[in-house]
N, C-alpha and C. Protein backbone atom coordinates (compact mmCIF):
# COMPACT_ATOMS: atom_id res chain seq x y z
N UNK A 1 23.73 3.52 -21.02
CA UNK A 1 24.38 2.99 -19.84
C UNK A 1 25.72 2.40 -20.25
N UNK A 2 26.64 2.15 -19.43
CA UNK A 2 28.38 2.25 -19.93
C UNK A 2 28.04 0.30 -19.32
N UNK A 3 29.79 0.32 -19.98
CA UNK A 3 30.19 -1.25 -19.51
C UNK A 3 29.49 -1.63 -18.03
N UNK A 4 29.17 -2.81 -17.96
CA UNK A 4 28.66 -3.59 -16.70
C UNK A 4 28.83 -4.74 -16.80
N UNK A 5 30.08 -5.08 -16.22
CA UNK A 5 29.61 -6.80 -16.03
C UNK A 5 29.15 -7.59 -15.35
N UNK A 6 28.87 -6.73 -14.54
CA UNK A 6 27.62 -7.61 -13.53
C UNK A 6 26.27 -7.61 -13.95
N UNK A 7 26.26 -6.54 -14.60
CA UNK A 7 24.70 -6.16 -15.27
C UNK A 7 24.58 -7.63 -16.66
N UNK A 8 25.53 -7.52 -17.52
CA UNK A 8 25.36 -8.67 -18.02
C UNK A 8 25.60 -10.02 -17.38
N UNK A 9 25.95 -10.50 -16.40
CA UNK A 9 26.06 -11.88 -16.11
C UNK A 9 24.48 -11.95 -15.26
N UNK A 10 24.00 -10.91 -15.13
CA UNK A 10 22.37 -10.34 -14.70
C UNK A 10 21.65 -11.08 -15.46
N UNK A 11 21.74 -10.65 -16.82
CA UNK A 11 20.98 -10.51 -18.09
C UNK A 11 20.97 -12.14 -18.62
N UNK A 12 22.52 -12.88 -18.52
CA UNK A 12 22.36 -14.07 -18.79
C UNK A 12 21.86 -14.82 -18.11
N UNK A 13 21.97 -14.81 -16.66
CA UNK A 13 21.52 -15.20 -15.33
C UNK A 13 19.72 -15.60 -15.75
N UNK A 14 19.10 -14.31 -16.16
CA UNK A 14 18.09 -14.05 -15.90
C UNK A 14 17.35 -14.84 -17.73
N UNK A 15 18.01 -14.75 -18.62
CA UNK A 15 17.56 -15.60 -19.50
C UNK A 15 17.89 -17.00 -19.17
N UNK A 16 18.39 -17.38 -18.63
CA UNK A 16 18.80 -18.72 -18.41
C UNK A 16 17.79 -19.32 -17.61
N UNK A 17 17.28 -18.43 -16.24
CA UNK A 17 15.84 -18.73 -15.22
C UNK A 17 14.85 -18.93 -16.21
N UNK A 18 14.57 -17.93 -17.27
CA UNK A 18 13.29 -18.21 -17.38
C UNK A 18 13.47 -18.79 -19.08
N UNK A 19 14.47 -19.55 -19.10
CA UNK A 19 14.52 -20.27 -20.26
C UNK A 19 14.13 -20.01 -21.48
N UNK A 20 15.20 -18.72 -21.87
CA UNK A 20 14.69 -17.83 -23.23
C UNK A 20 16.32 -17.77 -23.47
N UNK A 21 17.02 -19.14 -23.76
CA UNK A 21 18.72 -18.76 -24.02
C UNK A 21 18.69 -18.97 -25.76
N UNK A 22 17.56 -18.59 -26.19
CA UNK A 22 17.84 -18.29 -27.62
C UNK A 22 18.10 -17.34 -28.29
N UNK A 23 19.39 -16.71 -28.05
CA UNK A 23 19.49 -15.19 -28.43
C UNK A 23 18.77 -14.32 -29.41
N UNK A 24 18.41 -15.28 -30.59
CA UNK A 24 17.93 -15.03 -31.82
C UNK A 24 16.75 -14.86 -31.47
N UNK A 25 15.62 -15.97 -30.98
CA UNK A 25 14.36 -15.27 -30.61
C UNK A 25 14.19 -14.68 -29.92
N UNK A 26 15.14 -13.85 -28.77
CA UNK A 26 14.90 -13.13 -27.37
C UNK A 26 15.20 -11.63 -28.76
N UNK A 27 15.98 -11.61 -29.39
CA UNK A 27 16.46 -10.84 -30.10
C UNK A 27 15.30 -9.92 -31.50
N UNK A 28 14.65 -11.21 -31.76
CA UNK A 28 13.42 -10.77 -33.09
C UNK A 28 12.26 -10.82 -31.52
N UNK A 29 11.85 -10.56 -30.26
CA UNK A 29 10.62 -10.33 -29.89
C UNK A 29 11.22 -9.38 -29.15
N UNK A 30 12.54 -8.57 -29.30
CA UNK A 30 12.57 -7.03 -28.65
C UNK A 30 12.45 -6.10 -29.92
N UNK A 31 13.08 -6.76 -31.03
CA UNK A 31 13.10 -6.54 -32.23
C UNK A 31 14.33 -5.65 -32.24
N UNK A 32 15.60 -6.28 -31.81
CA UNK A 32 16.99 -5.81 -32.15
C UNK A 32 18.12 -6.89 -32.73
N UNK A 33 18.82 -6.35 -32.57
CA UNK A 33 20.02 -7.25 -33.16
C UNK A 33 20.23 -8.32 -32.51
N UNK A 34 20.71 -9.63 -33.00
CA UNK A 34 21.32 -10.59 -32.26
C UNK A 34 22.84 -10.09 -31.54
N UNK A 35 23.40 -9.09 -32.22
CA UNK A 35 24.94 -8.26 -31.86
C UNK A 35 24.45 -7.73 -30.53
N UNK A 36 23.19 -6.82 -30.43
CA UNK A 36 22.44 -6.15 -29.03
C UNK A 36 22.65 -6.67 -27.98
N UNK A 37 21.75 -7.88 -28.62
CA UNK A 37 21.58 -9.06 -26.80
C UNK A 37 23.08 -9.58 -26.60
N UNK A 38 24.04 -9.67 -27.66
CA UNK A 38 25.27 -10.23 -27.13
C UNK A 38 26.08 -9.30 -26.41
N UNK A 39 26.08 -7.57 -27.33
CA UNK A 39 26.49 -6.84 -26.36
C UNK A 39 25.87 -6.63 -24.61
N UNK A 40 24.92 -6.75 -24.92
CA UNK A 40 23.82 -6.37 -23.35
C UNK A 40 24.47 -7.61 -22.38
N UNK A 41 24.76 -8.91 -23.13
CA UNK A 41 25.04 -10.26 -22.38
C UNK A 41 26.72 -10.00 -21.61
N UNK A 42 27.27 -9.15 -22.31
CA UNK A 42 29.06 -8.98 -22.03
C UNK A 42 28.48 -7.81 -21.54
N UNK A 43 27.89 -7.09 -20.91
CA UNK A 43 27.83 -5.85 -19.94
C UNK A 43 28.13 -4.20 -20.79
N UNK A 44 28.01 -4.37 -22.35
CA UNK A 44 27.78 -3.30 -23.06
C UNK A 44 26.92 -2.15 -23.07
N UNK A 45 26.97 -1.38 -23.50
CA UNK A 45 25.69 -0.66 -23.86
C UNK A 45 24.65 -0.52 -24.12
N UNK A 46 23.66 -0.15 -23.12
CA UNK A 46 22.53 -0.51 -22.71
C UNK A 46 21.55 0.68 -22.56
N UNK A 47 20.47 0.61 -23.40
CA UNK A 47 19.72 2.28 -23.11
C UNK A 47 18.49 1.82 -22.45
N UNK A 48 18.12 2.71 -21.52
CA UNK A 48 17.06 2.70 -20.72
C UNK A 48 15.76 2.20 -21.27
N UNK A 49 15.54 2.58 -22.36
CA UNK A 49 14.00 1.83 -23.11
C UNK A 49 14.59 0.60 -23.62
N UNK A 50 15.52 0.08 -24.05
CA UNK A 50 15.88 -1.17 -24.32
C UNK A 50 15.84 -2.48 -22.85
N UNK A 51 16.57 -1.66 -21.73
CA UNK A 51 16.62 -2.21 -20.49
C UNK A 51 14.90 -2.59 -20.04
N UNK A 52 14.44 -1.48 -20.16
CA UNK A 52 12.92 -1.35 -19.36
C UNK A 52 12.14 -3.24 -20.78
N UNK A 53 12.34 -3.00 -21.97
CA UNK A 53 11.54 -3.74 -22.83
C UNK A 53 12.19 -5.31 -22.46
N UNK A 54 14.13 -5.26 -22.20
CA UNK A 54 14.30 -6.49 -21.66
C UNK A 54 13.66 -7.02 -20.44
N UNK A 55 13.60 -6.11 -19.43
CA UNK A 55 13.54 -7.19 -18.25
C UNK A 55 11.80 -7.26 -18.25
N UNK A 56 10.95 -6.40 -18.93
CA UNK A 56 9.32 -7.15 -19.50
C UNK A 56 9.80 -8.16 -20.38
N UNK A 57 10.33 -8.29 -21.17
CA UNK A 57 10.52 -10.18 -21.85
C UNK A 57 11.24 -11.01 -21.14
N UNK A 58 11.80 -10.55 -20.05
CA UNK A 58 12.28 -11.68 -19.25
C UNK A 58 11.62 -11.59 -17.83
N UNK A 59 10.49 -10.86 -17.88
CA UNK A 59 10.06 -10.95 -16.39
C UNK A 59 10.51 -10.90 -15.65
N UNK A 60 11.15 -9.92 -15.34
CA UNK A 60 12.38 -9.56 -13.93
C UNK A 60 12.26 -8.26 -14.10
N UNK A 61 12.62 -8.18 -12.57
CA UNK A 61 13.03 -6.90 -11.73
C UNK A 61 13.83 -5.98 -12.89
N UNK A 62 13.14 -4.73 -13.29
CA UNK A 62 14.30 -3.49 -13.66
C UNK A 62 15.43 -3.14 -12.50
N UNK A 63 15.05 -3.21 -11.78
CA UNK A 63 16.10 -2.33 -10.56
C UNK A 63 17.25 -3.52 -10.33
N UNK A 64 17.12 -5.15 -10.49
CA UNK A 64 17.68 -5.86 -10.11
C UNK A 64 18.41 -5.99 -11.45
N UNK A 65 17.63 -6.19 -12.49
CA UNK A 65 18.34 -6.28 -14.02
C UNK A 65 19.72 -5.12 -14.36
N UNK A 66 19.15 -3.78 -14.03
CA UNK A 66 19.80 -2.36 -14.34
C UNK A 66 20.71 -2.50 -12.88
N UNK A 67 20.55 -2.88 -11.78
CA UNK A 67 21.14 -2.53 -10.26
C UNK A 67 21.87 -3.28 -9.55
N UNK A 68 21.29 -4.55 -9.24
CA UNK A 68 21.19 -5.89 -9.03
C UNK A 68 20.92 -5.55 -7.29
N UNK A 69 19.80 -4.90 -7.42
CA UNK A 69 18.78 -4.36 -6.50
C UNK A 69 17.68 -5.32 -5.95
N UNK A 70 17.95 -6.08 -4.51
CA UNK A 70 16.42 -7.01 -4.68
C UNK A 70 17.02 -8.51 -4.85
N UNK A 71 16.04 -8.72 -5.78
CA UNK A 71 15.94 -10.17 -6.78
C UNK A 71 15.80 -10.24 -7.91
N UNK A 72 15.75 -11.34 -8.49
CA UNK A 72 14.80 -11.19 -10.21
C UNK A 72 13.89 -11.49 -9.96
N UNK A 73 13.39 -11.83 -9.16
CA UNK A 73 11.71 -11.94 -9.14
C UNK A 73 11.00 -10.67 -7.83
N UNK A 74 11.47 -9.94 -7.35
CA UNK A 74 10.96 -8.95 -6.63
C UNK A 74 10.20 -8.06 -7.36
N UNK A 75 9.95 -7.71 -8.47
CA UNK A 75 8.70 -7.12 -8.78
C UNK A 75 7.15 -7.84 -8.34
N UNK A 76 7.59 -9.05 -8.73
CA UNK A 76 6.53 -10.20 -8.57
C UNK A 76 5.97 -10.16 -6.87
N UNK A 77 6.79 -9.47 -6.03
CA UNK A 77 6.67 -9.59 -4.57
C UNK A 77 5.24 -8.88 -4.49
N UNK A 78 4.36 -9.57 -4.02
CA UNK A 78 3.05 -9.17 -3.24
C UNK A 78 2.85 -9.02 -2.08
N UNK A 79 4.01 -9.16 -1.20
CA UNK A 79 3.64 -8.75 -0.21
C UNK A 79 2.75 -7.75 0.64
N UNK A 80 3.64 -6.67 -0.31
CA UNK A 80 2.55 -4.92 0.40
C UNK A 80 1.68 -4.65 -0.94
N UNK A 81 0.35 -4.72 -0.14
CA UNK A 81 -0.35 -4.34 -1.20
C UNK A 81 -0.62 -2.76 -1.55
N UNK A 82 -1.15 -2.37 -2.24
CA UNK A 82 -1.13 -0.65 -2.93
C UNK A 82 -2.25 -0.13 -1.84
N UNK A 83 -2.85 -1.04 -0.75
CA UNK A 83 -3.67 -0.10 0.08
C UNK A 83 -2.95 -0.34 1.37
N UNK A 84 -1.79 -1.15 1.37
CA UNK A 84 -0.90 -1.34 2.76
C UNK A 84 -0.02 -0.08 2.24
N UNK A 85 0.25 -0.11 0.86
CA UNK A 85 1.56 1.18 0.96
C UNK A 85 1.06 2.27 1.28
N UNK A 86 -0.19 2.73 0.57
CA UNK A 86 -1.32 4.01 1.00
C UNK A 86 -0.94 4.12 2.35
N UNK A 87 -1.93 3.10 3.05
CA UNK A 87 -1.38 3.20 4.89
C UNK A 87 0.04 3.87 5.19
N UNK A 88 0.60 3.12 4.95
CA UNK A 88 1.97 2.65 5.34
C UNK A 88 2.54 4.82 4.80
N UNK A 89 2.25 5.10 3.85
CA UNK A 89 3.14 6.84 3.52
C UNK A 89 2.32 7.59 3.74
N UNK A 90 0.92 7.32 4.40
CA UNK A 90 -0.07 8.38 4.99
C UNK A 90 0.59 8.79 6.24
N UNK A 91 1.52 8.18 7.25
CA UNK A 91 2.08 7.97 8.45
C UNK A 91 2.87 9.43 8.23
N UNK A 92 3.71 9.82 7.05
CA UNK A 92 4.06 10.91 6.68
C UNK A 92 4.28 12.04 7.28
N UNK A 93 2.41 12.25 7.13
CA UNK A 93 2.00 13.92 7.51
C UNK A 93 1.91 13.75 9.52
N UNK A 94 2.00 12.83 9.56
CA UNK A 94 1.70 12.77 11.59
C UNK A 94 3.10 13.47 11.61
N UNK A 95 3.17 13.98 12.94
CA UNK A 95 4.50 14.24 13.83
C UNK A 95 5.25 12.97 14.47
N UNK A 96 6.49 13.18 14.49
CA UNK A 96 7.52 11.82 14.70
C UNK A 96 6.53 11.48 16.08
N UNK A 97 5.99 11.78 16.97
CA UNK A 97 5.83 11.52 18.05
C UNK A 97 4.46 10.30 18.02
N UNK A 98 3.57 11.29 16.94
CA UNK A 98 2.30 10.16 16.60
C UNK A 98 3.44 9.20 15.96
N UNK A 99 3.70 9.28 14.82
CA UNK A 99 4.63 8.15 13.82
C UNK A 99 5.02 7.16 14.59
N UNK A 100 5.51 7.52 15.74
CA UNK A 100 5.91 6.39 16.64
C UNK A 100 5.41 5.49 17.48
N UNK A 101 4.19 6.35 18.43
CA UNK A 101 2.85 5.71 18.86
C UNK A 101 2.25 4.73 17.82
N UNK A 102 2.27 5.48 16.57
CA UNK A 102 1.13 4.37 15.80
C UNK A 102 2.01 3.16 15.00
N UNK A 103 3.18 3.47 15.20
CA UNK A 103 4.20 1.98 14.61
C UNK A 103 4.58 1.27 15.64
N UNK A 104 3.86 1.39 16.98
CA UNK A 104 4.46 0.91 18.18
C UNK A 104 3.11 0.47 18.15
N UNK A 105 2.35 0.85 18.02
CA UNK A 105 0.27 0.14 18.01
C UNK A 105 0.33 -1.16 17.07
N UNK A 106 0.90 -0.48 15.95
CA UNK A 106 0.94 -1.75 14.94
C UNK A 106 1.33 -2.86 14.92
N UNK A 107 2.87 -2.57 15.74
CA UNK A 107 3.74 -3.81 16.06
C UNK A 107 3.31 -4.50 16.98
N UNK A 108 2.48 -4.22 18.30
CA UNK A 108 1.69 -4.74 19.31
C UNK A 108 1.24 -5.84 18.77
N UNK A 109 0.01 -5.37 17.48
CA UNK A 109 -0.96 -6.60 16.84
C UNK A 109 0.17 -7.87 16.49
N UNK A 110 1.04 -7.70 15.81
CA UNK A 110 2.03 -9.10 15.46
C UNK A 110 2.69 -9.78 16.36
N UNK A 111 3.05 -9.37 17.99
CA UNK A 111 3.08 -9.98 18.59
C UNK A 111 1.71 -10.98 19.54
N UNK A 112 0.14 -10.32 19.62
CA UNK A 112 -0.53 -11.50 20.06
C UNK A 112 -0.88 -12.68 19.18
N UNK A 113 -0.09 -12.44 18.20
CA UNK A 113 -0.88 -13.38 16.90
C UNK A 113 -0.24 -14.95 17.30
């Protein structure tokens, strides 16, 4: 991945939340250079398995870390659960006409609540 400086003020952003601003140990538990995390911190060069292993040691969002997609904590979002998303892309295979009936059924329930 090329220069980013938003991607690094991301990266510092996001060590700073979860209070890992020790370059040196963020650096020996990815097991790269202290030069790495400083380049990654100034918006350097950044490879996809390095990105994916940072934002698991810093517990944040890939898409928000790599994108600034979301949040840093939107992975963490529980909202939809994996049998609401099931629901939710089964809607798919209907014709726009059901698709619409049954998202117009759905929305019904949240208004008597």
């Amino acid at each position: 991945m090329s220069f980013d400086d938003h991607r690094g003020k991301r990266i510092r952003l996001a060590m700073a939340y979860r209070n890992k601003t020790k370059t040196h140990a963020l650096a020996a538990e990815l097991d790269v250079s202290v030069a790495a995390i400083s380049r990654w911190q100034n918006g350097g060069h950044l490879s996809l398995d390095s990105a994916c292993n940072l934002a698991r040691a810093l517990d944040v969002s890939l898409d928000w870390l790599l994108l600034g997609r979301g949040t840093l904590d939107w992975h963490q979002d529980e909202r939809v659960t994996a049998e609401e998303l099931s629901s939710i892309t089964s809607l798919r295979r209907y014709p726009p006409k059901v698709k619409s009936l049954l998202v117009e059924l759905i929305g019904s329930f949240g208004h008597d609540a």
